[in-house]
Protein backbone atom coordinates (compact mmCIF):
# COMPACT_ATOMS: atom_id res chain seq x y z
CA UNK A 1 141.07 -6.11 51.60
CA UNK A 2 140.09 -4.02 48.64
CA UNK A 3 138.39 -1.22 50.18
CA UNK A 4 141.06 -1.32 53.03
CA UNK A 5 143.73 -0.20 50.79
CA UNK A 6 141.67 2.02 49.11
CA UNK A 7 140.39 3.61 52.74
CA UNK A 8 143.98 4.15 53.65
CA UNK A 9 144.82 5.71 50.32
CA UNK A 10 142.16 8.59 50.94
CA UNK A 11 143.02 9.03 54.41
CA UNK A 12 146.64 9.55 52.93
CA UNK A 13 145.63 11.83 50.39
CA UNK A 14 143.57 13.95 52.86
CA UNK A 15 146.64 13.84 55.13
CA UNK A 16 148.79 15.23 52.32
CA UNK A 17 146.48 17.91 51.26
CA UNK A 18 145.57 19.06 54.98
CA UNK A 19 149.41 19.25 55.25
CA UNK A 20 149.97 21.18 52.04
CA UNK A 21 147.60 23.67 53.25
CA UNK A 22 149.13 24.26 56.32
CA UNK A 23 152.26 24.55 54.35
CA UNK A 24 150.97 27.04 52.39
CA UNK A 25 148.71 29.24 54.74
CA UNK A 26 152.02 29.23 57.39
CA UNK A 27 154.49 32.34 56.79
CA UNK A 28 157.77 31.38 55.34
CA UNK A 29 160.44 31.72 57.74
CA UNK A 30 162.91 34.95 56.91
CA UNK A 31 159.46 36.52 54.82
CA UNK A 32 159.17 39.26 57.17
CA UNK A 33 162.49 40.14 57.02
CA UNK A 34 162.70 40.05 53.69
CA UNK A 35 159.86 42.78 53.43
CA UNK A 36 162.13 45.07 55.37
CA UNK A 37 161.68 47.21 58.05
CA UNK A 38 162.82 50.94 57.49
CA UNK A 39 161.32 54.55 58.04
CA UNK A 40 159.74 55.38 54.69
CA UNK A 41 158.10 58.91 55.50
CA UNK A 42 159.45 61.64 56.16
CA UNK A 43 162.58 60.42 53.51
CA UNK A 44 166.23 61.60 54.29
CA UNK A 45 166.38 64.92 53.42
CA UNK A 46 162.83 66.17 53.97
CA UNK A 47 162.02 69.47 55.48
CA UNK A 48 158.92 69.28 57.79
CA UNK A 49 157.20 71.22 60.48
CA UNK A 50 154.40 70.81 63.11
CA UNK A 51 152.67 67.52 63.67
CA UNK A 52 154.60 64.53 61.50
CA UNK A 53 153.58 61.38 61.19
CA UNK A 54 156.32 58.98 61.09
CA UNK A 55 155.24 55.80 58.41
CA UNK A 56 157.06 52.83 57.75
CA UNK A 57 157.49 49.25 57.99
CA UNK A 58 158.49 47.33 61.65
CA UNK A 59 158.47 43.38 61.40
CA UNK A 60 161.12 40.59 62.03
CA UNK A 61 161.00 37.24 62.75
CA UNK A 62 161.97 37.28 66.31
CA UNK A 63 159.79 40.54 67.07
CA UNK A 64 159.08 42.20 70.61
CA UNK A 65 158.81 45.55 69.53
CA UNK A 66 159.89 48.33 68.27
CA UNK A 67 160.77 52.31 68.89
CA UNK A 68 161.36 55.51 67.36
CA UNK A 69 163.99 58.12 68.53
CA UNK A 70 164.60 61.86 67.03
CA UNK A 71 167.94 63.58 67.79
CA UNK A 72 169.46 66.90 66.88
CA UNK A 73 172.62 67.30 64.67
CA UNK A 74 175.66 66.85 65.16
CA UNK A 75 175.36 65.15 68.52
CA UNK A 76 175.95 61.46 69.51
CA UNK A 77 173.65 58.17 69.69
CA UNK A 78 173.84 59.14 73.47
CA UNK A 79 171.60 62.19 72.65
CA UNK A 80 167.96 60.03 70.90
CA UNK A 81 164.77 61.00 72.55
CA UNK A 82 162.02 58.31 72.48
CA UNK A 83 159.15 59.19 71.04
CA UNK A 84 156.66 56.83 70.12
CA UNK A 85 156.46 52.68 70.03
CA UNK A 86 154.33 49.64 70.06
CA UNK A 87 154.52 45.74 70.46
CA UNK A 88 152.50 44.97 67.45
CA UNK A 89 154.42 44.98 64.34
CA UNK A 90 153.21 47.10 61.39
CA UNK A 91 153.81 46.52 57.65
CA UNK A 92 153.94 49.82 55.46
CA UNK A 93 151.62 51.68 57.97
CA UNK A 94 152.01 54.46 60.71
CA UNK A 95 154.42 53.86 63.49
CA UNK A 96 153.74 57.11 65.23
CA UNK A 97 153.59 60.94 65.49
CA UNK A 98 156.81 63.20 65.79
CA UNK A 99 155.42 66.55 67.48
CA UNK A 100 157.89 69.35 66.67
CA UNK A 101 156.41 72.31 67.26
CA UNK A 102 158.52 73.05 70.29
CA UNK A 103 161.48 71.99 68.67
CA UNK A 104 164.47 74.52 68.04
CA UNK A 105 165.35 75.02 64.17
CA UNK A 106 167.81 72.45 62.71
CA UNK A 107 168.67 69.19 60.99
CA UNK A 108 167.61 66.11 62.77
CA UNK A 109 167.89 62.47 62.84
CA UNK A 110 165.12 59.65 63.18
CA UNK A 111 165.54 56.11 64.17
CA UNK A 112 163.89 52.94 64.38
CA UNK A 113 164.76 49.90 66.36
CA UNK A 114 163.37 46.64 66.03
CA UNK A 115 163.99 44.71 69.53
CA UNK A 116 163.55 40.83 69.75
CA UNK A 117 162.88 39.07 72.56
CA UNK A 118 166.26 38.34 73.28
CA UNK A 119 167.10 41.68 73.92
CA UNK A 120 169.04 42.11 70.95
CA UNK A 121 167.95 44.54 68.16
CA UNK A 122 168.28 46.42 64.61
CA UNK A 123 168.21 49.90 63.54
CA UNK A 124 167.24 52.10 60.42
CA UNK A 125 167.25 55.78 60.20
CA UNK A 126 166.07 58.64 58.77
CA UNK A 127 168.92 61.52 57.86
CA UNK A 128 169.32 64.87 57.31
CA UNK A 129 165.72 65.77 58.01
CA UNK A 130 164.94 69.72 58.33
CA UNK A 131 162.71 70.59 61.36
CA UNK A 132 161.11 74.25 61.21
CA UNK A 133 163.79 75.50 58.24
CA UNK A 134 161.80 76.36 55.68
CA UNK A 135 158.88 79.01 55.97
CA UNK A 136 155.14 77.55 55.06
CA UNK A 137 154.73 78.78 51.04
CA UNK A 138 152.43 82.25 51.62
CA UNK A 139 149.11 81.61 49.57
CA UNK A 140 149.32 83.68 46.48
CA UNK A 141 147.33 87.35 46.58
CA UNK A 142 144.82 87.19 43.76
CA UNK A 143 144.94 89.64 41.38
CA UNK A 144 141.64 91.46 40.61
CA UNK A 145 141.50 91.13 36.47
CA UNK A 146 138.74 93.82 36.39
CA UNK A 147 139.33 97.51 35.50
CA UNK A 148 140.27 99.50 38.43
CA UNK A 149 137.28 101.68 40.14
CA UNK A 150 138.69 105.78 39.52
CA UNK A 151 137.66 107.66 43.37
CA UNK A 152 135.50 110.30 42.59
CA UNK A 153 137.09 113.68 43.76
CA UNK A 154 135.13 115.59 46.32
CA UNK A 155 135.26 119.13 46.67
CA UNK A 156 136.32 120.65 50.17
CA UNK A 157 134.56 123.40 51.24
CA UNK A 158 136.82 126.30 52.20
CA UNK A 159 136.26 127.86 55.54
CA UNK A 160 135.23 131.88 55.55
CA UNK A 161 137.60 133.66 57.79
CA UNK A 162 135.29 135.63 60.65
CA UNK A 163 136.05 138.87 61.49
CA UNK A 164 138.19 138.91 64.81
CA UNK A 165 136.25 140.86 67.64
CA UNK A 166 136.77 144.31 69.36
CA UNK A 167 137.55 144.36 72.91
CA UNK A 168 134.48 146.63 74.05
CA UNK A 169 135.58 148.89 77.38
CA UNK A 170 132.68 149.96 79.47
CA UNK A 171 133.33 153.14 81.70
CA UNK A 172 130.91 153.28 84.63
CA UNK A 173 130.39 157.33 85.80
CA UNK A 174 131.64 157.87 89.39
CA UNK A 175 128.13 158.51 91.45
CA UNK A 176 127.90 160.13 94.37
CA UNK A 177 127.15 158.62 97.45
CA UNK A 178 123.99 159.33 98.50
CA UNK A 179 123.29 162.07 101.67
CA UNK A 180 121.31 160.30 104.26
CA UNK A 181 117.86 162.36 105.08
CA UNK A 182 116.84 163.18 108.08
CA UNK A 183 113.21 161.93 109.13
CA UNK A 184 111.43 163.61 111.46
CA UNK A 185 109.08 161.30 113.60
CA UNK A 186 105.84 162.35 114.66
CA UNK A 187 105.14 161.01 118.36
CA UNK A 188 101.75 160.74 120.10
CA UNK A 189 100.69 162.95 123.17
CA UNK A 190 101.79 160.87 125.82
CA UNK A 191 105.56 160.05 123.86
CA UNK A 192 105.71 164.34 124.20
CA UNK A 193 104.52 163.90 127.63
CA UNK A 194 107.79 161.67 128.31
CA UNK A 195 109.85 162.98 126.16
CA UNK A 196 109.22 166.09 128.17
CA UNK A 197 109.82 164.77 131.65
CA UNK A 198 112.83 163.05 130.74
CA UNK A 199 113.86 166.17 129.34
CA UNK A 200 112.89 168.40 132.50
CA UNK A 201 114.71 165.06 134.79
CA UNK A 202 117.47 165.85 132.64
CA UNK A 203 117.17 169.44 133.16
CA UNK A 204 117.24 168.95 136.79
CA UNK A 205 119.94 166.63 136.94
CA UNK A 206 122.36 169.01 135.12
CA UNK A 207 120.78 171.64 137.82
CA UNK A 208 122.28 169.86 140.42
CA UNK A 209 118.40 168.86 141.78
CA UNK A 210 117.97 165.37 143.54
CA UNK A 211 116.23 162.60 141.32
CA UNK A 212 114.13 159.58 143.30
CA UNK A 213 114.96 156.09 141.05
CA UNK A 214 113.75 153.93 143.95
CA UNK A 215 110.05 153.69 143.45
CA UNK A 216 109.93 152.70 139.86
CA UNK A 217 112.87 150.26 139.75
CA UNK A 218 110.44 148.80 142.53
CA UNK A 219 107.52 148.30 140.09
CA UNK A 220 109.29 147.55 137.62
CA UNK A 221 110.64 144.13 139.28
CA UNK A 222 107.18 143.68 140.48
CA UNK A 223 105.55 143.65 137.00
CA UNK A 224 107.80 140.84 136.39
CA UNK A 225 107.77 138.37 139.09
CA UNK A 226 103.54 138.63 138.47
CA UNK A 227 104.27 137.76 135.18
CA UNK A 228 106.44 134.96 135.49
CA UNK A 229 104.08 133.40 138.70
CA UNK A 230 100.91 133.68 136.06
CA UNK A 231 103.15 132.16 133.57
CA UNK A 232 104.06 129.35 136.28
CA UNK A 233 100.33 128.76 137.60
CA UNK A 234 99.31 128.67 134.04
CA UNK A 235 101.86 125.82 132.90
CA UNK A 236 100.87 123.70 136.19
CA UNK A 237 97.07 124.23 135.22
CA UNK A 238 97.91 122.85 132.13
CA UNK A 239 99.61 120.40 132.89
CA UNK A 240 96.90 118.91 135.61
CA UNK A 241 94.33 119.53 132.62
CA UNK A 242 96.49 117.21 131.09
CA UNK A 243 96.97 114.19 132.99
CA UNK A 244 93.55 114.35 133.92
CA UNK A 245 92.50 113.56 130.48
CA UNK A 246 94.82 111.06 130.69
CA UNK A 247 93.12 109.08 133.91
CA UNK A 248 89.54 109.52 132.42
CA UNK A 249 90.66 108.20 128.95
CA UNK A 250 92.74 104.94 130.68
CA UNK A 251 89.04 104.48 133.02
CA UNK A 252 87.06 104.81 129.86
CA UNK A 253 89.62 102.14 127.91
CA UNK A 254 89.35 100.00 131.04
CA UNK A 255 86.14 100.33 131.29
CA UNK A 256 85.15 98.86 127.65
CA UNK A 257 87.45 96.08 127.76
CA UNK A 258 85.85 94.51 130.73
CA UNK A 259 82.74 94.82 129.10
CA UNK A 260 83.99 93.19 126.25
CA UNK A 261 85.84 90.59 128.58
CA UNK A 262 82.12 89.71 130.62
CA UNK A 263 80.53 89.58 126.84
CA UNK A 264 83.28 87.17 126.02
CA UNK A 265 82.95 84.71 129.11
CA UNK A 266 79.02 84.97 128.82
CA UNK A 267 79.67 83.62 125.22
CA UNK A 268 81.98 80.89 126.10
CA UNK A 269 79.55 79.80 128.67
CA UNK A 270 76.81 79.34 127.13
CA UNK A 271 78.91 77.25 124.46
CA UNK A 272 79.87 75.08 126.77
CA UNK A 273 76.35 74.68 128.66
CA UNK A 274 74.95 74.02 125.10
């Protein structure tokens, strides 16, 4: 009966102490909302440019999510822009990053809203904020603290003036053109000879004395047909020459292949008799 009681007395105590540590590991209710939830960087009032992070604090009790908004001044509640959100809630951390880059110059507004699951939801803001306002401070020129370096003059050289140049006329004398001479041209015996007949057929003719033409226009053209039929027998000789060479060279060609052809098929004959 003894050790009974005293079994149910340490099952009792072990009851109460698992129970007082689930009391104590289990959030109280209403401790997240006591913590807070607000938008703790950038303050009201800030001036900021470029790439912003946005930290702060976004828990409840009854927690879904939560969202941030920007708008510009003065304009209504109509006019927030989401930005950034998450369903996990965060406790003095980083809820996003405000880009505003693009953004025109002015005062803006930031908001968070905490929605629970019932759809309903709280808001904190973020006033007054100045977006691309204020110039980025200029890093400071430093100063050299050394004595400054004196330039050493240099002297220019000074150009020499060059006497200018006399236009130089050149008179050519007037020559005079030269007199063509006269050569006299010695002529063999038998240019005399000519000379002399066509001078006495001359002669004659202004005489009045009948001249006969007939017989040496007549030799004349004879001279030439010879000498265009020689010309003529000569080109057909040559070409017969020609083509003659021609037949004996394609008999000779002829002939050496088919010796080369019977060489061949003796060959290949007696390879295959072997």
């Amino acid at each position: 009966m003894t050790h009974s009681v005293l079994r149910l007395n340490r099952i009792h105590w072990l009851a109460l102490l698992i129970l007082l540590i689930i009391t104590i590991s289990r959030p109280v209710p209403g401790a997240l909302a006591q913590s807070g939830s607000a938008i703790t960087s950038p303050a009201t009032g800030s001036s900021v440019r470029g790439s912003v992070a946005v930290r702060g604090t976004a828990t409840s009790d009854s927690f879904a999510r939560y969202e941030l908004y920007f708008k510009q001044e003065p304009s209504g509640d109509e006019s927030f822009i989401w930005f950034a959100g998450n369903t996990t809630q965060v406790f003095d951390g980083e809820l996003g990053t405000w880009q505003t880059g693009d953004l025109p110059a002015g005062t803006y507004t930031l908001r968070l809203r905490i929605v629970r699951p019932d759809g309903n939801y709280g808001e904190f803001f973020a006033r007054d904020l100045r977006v691309n306002l204020e110039a980025p401070t200029a890093t400071p020129t430093e100063t050299p603290t050394g004595p400054t370096a004196t330039p050493i003059p240099i002297d220019t050289p000074t150009p020499i003036a060059q006497p200018t140049p006399a236009p130089v006329a050149v008179v050519q004398p007037d020559l005079a053109e030269p007199t063509p001479t006269q050569e006299l041209v010695a002529l063999n015996n038998d240019s005399s000879s000519n000379n002399n007949s066509n001078n006495e057929s001359a002669i004659a003719v202004s005489a009045g004395e009948p001249q006969s033409t007939g017989a040496g226009s007549t030799a004349s053209e004879g001279n030439a047909i010879t000498r265009e039929l020689g010309a003529a027998i000569s080109l057909d000789r040559l070409g017969e020459r020609f083509f003659t060479g021609v037949r004996w060279a394609g008999g000779i060609f002829l002939i050496v292949l088919a010796v080369f052809v019977v060489k061949w098929l003796i060959q290949w004959a007696v390879a295959r008799t072997s």
